[in-house]
C-alpha atoms as a PDB file:
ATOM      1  CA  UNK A   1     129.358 223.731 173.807  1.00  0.00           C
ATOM      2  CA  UNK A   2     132.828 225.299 172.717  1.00  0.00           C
ATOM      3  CA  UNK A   3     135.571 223.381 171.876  1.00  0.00           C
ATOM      4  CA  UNK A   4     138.097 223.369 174.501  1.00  0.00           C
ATOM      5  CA  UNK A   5     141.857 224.133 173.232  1.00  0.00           C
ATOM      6  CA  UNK A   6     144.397 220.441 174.085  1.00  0.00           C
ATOM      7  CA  UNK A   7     146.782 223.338 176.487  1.00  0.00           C
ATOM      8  CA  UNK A   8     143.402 224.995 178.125  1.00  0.00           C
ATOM      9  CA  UNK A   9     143.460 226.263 181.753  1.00  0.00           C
ATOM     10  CA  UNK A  10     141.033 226.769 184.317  1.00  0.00           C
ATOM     11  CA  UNK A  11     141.327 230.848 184.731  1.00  0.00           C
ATOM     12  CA  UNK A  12     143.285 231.624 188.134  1.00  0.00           C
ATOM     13  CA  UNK A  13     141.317 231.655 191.396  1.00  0.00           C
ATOM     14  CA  UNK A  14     143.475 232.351 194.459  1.00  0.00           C
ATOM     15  CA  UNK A  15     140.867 231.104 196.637  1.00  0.00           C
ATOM     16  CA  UNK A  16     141.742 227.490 194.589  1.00  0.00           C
ATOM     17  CA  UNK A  17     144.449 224.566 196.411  1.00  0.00           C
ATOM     18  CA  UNK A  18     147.739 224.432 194.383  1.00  0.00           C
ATOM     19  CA  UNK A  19     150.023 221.547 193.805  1.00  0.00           C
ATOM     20  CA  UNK A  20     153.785 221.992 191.997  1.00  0.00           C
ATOM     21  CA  UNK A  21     154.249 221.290 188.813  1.00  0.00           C
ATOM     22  CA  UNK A  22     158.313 220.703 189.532  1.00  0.00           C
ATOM     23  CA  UNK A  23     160.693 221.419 192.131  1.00  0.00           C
ATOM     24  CA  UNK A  24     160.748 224.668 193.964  1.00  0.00           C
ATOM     25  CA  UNK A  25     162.371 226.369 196.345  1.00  0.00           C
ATOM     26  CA  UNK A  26     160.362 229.268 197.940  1.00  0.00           C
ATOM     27  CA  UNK A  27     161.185 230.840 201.029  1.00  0.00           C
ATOM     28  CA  UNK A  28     163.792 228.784 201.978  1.00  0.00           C
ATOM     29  CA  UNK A  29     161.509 225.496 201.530  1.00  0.00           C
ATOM     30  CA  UNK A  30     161.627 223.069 198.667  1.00  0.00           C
ATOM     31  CA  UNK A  31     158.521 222.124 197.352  1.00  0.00           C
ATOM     32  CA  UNK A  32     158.621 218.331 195.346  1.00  0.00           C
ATOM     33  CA  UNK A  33     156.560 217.870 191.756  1.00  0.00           C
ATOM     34  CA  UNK A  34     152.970 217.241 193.062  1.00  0.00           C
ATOM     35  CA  UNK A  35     153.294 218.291 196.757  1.00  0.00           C
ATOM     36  CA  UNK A  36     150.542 220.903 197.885  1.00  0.00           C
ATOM     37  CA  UNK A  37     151.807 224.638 197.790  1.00  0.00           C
ATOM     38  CA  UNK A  38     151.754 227.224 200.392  1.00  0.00           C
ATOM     39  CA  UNK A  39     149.802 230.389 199.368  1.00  0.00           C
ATOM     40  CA  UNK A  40     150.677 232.432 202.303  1.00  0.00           C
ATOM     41  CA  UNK A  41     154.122 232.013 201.208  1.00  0.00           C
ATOM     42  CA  UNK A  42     153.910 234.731 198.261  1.00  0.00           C
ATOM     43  CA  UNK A  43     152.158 237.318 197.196  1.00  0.00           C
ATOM     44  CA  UNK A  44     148.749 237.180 195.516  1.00  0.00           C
ATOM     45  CA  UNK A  45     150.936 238.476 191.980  1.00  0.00           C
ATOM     46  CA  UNK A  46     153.364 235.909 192.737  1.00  0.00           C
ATOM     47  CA  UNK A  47     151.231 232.838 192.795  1.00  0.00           C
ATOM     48  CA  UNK A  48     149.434 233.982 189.512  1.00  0.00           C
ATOM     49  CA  UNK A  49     152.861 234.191 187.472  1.00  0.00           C
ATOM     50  CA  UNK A  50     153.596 230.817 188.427  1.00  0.00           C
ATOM     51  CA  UNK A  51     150.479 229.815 187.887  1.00  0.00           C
ATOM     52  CA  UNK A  52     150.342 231.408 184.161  1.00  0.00           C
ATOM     53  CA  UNK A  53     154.372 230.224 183.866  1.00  0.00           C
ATOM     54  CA  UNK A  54     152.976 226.197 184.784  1.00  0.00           C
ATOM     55  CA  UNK A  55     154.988 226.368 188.009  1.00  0.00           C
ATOM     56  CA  UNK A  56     151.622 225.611 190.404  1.00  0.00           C
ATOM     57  CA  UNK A  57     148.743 223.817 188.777  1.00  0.00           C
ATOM     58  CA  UNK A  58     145.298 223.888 190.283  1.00  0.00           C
ATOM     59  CA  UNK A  59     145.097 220.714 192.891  1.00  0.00           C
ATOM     60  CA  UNK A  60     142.833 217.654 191.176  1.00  0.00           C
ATOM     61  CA  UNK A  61     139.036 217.861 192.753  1.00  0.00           C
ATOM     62  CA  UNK A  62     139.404 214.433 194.788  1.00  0.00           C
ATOM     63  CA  UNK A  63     136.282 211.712 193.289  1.00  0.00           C
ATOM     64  CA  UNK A  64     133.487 210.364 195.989  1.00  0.00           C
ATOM     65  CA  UNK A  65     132.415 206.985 195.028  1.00  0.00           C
ATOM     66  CA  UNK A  66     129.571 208.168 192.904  1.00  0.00           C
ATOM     67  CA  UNK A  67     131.926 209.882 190.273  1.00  0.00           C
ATOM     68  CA  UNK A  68     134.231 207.223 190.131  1.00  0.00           C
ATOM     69  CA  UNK A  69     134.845 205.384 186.926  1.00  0.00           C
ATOM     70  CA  UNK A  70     132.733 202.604 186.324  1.00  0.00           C
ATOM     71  CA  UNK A  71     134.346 201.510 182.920  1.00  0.00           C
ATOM     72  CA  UNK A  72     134.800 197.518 182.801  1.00  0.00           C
ATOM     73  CA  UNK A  73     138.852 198.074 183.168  1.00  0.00           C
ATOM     74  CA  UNK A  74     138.592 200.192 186.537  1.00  0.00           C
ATOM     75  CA  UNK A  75     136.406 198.032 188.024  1.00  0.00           C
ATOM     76  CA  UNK A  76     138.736 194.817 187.075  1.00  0.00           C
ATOM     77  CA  UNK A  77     141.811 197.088 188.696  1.00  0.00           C
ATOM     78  CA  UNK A  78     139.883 197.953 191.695  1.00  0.00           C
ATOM     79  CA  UNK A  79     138.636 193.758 192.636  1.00  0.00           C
ATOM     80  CA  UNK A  80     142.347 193.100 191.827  1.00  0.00           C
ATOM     81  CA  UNK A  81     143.710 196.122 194.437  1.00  0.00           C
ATOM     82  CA  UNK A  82     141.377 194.085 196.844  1.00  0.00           C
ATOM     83  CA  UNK A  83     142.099 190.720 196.252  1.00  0.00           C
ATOM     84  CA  UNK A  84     145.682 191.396 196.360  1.00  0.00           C
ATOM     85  CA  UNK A  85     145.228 193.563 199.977  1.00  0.00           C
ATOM     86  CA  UNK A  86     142.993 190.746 201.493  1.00  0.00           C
ATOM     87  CA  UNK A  87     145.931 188.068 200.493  1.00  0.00           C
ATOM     88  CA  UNK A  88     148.759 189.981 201.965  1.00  0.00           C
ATOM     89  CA  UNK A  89     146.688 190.112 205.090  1.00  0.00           C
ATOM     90  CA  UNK A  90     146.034 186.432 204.789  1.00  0.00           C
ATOM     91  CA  UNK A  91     149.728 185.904 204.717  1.00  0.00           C
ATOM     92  CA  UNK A  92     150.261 188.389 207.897  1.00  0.00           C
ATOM     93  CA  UNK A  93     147.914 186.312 209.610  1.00  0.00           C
ATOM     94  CA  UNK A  94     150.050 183.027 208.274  1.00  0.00           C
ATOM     95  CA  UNK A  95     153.353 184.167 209.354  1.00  0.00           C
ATOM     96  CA  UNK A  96     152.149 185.293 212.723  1.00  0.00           C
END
């Protein structure tokens, strides 16, 4: 397999979900760093210069349980996320 460069990028699909990379107004709309970007807003040239320009980045493919990270230290973070949701519950339940 080829070694990948550290600043490689997937090649631009337009058919791809884009998130922004900083703020930007388009259209008369501000977009925030990370918030999903409107495609219908520009033209198909448009979205590949800011693509190529790291204005839009391709969105992150979201994980199903079965490609989730099983390492030791995710699975310590996730029983912690759970203890610490089932005790603020506890303390709803307390205060009610």
């Amino acid at each position: 397999m080829a070694k990948l460069r550290a600043n490689y990028r997937e090649p631009f699909d337009r058919e791809r979900d884009f998130v922004t990379s900083r703020s930007l107004p388009v259209s008369g709309r501000v977009f925030t760093p990370g918030e999903r970007f409107d495609k219908t807003l520009v033209t198909d040239r448009r979205l590949r210069q800011m693509y190529e320009q790291r204005i839009l980045n391709v969105e992150p493919k979201k994980l199903d349980d079965a490609e989730k990270s099983t390492s030791k230290r995710a699975q310590r973070v996730r029983v912690q996320r759970k203890r610490a949701a089932s005790n603020r519950t506890k303390l709803d339940r307390e205060l009610a």
